[in-house]
N, C-alpha and C. Protein backbone atom coordinates (compact mmCIF):
# COMPACT_ATOMS: atom_id res chain seq x y z
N UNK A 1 58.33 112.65 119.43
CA UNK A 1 58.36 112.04 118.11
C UNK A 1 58.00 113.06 117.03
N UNK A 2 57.06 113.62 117.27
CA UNK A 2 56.67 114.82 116.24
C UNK A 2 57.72 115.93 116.01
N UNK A 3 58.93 116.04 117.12
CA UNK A 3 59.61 116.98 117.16
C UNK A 3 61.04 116.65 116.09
N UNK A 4 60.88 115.18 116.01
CA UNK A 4 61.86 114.29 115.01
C UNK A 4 61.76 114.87 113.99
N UNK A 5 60.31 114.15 113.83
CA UNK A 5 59.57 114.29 112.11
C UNK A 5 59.71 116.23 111.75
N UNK A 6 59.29 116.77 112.78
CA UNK A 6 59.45 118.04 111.79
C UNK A 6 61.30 118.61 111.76
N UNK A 7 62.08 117.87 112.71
CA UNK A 7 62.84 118.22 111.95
C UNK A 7 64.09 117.70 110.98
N UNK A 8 63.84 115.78 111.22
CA UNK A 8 63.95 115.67 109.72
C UNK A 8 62.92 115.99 108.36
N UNK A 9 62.02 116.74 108.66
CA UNK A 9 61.49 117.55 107.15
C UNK A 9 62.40 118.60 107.10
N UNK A 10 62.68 119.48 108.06
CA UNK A 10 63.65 120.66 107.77
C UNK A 10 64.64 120.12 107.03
N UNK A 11 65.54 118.98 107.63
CA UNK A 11 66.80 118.96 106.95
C UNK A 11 66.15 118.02 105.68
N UNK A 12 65.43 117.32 105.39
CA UNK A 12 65.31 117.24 103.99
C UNK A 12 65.09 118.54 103.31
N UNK A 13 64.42 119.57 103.78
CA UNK A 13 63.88 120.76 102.51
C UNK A 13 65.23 121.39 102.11
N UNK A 14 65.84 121.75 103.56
CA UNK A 14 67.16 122.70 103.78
C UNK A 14 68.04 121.49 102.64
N UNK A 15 68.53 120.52 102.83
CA UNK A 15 69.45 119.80 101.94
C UNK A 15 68.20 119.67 100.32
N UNK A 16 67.06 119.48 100.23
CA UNK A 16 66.49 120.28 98.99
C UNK A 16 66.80 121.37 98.70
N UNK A 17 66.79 122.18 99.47
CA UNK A 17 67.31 123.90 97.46
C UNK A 17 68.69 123.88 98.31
N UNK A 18 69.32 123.33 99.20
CA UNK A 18 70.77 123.34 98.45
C UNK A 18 71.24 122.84 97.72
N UNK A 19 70.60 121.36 97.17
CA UNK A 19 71.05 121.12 96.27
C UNK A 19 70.29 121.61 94.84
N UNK A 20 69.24 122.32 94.80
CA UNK A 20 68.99 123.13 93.65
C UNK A 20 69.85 124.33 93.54
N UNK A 21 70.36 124.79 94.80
CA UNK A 21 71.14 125.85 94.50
C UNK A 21 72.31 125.17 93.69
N UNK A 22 72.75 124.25 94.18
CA UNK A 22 74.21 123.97 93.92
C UNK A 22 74.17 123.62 92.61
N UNK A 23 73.19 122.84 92.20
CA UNK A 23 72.67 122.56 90.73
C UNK A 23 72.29 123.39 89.65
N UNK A 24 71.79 124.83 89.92
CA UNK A 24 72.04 125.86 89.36
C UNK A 24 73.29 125.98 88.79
N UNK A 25 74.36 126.29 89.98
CA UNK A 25 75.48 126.61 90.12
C UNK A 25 76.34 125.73 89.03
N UNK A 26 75.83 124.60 89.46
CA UNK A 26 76.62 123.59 88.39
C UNK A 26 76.39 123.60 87.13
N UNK A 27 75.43 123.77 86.57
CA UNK A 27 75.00 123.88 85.18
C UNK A 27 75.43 124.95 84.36
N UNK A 28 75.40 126.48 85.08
CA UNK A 28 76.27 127.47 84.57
C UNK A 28 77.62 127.08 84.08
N UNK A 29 77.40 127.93 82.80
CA UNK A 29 78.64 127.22 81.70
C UNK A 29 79.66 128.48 82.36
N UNK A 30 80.09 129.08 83.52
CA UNK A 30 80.84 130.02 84.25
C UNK A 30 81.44 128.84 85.32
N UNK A 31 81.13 127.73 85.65
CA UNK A 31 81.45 126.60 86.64
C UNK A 31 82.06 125.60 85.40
N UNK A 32 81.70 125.54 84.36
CA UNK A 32 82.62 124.50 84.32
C UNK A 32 82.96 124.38 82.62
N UNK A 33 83.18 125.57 82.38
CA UNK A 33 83.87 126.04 80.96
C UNK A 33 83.48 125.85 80.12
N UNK A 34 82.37 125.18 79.91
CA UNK A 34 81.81 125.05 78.60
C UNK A 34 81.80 123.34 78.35
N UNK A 35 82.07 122.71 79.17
CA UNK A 35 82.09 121.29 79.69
C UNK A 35 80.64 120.71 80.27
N UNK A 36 80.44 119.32 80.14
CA UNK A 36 79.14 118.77 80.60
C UNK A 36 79.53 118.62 82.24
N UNK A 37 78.41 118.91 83.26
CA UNK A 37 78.50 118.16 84.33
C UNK A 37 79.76 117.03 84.76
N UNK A 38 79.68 115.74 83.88
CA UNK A 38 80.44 115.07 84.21
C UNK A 38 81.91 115.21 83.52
N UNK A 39 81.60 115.93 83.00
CA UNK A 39 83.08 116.27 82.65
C UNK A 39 83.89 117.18 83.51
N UNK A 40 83.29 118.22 83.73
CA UNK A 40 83.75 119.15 84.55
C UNK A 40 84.02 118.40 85.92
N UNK A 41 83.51 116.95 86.92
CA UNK A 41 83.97 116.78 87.79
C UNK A 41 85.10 115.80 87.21
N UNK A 42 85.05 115.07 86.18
CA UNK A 42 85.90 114.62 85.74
C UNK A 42 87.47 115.56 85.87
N UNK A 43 87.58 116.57 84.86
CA UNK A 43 88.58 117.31 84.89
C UNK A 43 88.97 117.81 86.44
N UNK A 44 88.41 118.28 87.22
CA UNK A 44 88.71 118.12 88.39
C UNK A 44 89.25 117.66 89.19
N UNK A 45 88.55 116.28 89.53
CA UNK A 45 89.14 114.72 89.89
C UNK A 45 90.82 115.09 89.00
N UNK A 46 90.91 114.49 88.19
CA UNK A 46 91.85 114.66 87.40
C UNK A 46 93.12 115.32 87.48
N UNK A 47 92.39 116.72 87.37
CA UNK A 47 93.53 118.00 87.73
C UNK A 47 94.32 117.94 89.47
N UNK A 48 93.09 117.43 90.26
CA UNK A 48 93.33 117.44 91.75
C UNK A 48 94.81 116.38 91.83
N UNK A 49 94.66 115.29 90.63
CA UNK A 49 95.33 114.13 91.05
C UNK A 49 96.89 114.33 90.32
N UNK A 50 96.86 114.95 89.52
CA UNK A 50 97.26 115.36 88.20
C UNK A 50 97.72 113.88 86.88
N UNK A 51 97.59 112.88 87.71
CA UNK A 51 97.30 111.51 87.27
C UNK A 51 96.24 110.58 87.79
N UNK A 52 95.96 109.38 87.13
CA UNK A 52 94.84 108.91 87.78
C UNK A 52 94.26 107.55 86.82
N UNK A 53 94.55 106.34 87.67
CA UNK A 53 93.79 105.58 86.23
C UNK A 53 92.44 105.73 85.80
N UNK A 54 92.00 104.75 85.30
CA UNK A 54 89.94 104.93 85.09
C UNK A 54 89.49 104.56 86.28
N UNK A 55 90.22 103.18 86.77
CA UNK A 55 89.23 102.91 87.66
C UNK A 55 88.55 103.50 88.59
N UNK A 56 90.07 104.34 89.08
CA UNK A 56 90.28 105.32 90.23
C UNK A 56 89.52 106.72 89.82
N UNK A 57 89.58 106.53 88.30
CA UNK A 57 88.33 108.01 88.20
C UNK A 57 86.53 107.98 88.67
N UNK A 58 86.52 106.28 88.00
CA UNK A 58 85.65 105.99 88.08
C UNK A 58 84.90 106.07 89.64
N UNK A 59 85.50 105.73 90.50
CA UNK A 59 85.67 105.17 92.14
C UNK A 59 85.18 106.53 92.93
N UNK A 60 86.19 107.19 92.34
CA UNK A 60 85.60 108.90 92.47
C UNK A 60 84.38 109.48 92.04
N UNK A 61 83.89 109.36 90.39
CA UNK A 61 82.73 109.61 90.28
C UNK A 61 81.43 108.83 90.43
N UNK A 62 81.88 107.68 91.17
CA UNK A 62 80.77 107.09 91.67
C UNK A 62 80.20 106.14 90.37
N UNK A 63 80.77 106.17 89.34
CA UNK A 63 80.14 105.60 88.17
C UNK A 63 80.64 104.20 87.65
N UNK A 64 80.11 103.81 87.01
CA UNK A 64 80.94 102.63 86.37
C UNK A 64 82.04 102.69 85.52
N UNK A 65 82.92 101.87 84.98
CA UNK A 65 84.27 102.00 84.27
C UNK A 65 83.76 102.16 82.94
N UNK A 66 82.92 101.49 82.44
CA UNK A 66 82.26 102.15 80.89
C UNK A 66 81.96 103.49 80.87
N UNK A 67 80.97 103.61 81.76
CA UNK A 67 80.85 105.72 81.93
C UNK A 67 82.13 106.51 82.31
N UNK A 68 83.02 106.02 82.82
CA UNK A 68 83.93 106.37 83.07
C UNK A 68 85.15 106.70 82.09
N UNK A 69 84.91 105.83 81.20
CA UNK A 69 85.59 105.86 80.18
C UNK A 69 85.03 106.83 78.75
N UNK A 70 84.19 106.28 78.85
CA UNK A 70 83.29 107.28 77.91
C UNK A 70 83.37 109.11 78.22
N UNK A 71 83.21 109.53 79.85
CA UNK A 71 83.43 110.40 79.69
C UNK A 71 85.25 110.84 79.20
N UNK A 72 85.66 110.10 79.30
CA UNK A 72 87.57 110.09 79.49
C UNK A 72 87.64 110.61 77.81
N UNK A 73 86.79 109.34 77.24
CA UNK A 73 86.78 109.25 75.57
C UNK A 73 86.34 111.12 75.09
N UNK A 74 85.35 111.28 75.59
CA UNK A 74 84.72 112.94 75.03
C UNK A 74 85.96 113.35 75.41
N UNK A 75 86.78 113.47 76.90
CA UNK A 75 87.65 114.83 77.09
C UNK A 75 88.84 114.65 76.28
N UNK A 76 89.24 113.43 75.69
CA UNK A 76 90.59 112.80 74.74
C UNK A 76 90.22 113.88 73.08
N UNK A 77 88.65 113.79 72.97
CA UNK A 77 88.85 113.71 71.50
C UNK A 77 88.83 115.99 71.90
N UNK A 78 88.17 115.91 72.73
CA UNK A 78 88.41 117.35 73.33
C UNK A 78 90.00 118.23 73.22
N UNK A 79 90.59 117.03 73.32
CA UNK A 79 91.97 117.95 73.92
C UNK A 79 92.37 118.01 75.36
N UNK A 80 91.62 117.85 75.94
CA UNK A 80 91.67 118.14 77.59
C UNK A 80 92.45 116.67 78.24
N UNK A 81 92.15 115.61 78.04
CA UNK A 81 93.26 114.24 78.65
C UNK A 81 93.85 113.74 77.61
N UNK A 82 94.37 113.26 78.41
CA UNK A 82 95.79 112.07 77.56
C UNK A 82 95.96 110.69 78.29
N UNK A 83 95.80 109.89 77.50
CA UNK A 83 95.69 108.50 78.26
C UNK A 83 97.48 107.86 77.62
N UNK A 84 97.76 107.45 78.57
CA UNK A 84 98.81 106.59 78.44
C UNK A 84 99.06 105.18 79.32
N UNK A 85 99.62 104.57 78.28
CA UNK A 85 99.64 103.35 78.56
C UNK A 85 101.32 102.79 78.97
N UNK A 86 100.84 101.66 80.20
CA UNK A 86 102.09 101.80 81.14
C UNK A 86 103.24 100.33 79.85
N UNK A 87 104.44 100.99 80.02
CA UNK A 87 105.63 100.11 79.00
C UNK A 87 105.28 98.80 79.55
N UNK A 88 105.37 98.36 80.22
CA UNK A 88 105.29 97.00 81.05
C UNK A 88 103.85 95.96 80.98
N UNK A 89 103.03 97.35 81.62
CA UNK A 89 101.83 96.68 81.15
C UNK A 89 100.47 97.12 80.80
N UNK A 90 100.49 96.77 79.12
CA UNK A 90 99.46 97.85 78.75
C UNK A 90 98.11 98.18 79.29
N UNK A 91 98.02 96.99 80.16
CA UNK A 91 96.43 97.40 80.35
C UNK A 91 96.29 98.16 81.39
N UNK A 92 97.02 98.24 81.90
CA UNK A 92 97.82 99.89 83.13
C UNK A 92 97.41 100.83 82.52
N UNK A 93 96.56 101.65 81.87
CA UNK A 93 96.33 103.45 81.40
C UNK A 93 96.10 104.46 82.52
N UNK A 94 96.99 105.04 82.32
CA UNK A 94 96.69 106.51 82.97
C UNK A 94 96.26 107.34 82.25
N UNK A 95 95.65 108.65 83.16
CA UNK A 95 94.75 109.42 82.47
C UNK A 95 95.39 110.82 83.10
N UNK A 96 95.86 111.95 82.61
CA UNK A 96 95.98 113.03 82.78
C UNK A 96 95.53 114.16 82.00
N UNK A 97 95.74 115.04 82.61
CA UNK A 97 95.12 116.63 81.84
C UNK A 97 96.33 116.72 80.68
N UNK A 98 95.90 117.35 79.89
CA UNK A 98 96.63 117.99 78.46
C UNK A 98 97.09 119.07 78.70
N UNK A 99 97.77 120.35 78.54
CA UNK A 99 97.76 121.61 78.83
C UNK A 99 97.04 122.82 78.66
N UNK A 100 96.05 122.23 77.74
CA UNK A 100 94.35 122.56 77.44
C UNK A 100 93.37 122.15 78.89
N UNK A 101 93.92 120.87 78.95
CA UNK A 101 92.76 120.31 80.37
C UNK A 101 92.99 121.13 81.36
N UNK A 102 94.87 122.03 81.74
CA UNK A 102 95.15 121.99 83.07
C UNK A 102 94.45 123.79 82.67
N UNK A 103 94.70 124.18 81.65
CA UNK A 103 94.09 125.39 81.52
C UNK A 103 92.24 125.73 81.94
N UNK A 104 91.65 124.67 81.67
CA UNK A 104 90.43 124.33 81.81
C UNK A 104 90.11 124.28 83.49
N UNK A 105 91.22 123.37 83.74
CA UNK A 105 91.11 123.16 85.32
C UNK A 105 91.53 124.01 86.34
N UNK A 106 92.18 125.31 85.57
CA UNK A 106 92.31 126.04 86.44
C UNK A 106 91.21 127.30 86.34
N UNK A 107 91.12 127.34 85.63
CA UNK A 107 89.73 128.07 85.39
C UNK A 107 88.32 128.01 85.88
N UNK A 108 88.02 126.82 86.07
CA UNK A 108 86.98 126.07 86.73
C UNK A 108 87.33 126.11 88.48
N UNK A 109 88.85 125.80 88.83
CA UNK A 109 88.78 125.74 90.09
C UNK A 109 89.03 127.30 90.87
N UNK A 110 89.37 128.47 90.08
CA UNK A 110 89.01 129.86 90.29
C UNK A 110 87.78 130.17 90.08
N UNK A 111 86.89 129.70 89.16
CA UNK A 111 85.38 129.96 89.38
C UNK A 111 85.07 129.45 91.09
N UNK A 112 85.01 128.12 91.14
CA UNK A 112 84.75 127.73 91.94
C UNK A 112 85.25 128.32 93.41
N UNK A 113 86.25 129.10 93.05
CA UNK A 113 86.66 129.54 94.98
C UNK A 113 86.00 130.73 95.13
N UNK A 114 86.44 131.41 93.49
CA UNK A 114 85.44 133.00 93.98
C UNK A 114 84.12 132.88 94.42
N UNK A 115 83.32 131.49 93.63
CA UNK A 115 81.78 131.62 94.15
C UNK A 115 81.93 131.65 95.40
N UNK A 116 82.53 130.50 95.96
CA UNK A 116 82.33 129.87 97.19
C UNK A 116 82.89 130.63 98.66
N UNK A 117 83.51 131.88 97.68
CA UNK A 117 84.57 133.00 99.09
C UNK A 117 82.97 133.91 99.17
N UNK A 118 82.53 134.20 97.79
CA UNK A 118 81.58 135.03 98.23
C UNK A 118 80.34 134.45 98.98
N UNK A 119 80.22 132.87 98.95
CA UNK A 119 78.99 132.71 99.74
C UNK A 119 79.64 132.39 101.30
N UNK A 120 80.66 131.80 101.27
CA UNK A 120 81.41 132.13 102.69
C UNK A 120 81.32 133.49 103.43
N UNK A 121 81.32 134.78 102.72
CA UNK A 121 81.63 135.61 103.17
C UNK A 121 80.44 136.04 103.47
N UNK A 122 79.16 135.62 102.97
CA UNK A 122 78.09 136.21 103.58
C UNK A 122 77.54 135.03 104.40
N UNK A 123 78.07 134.23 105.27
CA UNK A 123 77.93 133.59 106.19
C UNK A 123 78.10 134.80 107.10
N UNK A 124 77.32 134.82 108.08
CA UNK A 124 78.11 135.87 109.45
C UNK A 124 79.23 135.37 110.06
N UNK A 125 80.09 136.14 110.55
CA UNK A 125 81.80 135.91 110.83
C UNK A 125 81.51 134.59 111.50
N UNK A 126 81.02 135.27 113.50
CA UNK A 126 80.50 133.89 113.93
C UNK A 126 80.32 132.53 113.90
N UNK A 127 79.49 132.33 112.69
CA UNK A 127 78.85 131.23 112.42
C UNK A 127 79.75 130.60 111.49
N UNK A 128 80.68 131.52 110.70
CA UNK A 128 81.27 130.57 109.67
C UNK A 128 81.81 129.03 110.13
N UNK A 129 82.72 129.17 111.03
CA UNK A 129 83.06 127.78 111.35
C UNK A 129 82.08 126.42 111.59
N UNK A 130 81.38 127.36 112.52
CA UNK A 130 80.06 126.52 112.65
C UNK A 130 79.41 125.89 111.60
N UNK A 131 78.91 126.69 110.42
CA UNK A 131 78.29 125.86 109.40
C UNK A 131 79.39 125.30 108.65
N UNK A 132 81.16 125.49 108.68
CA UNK A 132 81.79 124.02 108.20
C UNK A 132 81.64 123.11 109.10
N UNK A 133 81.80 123.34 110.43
CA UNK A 133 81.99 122.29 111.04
C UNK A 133 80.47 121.02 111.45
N UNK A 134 79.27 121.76 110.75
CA UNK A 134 78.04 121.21 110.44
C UNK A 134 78.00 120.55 109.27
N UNK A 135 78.82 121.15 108.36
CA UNK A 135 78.43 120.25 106.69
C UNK A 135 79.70 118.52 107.29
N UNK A 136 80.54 119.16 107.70
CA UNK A 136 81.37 117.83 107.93
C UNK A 136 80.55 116.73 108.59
N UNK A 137 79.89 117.26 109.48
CA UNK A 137 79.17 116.20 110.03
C UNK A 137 78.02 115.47 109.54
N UNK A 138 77.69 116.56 108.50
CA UNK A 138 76.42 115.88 107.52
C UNK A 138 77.05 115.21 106.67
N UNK A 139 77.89 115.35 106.21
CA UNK A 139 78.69 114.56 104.71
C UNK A 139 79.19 113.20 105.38
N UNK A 140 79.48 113.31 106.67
CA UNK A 140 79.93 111.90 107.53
C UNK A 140 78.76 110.53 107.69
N UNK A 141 77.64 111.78 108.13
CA UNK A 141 75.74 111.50 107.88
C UNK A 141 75.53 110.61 106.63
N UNK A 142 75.65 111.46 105.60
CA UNK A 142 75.72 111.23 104.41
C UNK A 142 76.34 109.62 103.67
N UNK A 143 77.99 110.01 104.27
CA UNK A 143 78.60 108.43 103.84
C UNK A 143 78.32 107.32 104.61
N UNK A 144 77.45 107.35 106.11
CA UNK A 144 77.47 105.98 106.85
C UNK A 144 75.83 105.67 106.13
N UNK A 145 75.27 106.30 105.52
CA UNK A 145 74.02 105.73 104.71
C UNK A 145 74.16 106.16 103.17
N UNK A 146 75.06 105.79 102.75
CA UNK A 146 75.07 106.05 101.71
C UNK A 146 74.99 104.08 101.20
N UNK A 147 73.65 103.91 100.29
CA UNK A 147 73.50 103.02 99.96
C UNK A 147 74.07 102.58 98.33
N UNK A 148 74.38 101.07 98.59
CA UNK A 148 74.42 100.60 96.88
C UNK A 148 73.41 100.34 96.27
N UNK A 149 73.59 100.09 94.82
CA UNK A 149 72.85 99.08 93.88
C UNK A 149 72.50 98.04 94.78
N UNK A 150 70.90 97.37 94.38
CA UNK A 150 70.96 96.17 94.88
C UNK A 150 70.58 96.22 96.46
N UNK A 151 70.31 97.59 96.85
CA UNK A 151 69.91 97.29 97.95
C UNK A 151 70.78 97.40 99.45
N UNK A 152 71.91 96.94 99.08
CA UNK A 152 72.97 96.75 100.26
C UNK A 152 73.61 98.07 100.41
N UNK A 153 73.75 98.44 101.64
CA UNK A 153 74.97 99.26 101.97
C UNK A 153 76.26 99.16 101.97
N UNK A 154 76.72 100.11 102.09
CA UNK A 154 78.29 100.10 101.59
C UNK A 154 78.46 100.61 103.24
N UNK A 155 79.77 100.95 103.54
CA UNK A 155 80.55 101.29 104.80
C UNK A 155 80.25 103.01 104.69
């Protein structure tokens, strides 16, 4: 039992400063252009999809459709999306990048590989697979306890 406990403390500390690392990482205006946090995964999401309604942005960032929108609202008056509304039925909006956004988004997603080749690369050869094929299994970890509002779990 003691051998549990110390080493779920490891993987809490170890998943602690990675996510300070990563949070570093994220805050640098070199990750995400000069964009807030949620914008920058916003544009992302976005760029990945190259369309996308709110809800479905929303669903992605884990947030509600008001925050969701709100961030949509900053990247509109930005330049970076374009919301359009479907002929048939307006309350259908899609949301895409501008040619400002896709410029943004490509910029951000070349930051993001160079960081991530160079911390790959100082993985030892060996092990590289190994520690992907460890984060997959934590992120799997991750989504079968990943709890809601309210108490209840989700799937």
């Amino acid at each position: 039992m003691m051998e549990d406990f110390n080493a779920i403390k490891n993987l809490r500390e170890t998943i602690r400063w990675i996510e300070k690392y990563l949070g570093v990482l994220e805050k640098s205006q070199a990750s995400c252009c000069g964009s807030t946090l949620s914008q920058c995964y916003a544009i992302v999401e976005i760029g990945r999809a190259s369309e996308m309604t709110l809800n479905e942005l929303a669903n992605i960032l884990n947030v509600d459709k008001s925050t969701a929108s709100r961030i949509v609202n900053s990247l509109v008056k930005e330049g970076l999306v374009e919301r359009e509304s479907d002929a048939e039925d307006r309350r259908y909006i899609s949301i895409k990048l501008t040619e400002k956004g896709i410029r943004g988004f490509k910029e951000i997603e070349e930051n993001m590989y160079s960081y991530f080749t160079n911390v790959y690369e100082a993985i030892p050869k060996e092990k590289q697979e190994q520690v992907i094929e460890s984060l997959g299994v934590l992120l799997e970890a991750l989504k079968k306890n990943q709890c809601c509002t309210g108490g209840e779990c989700c799937e």
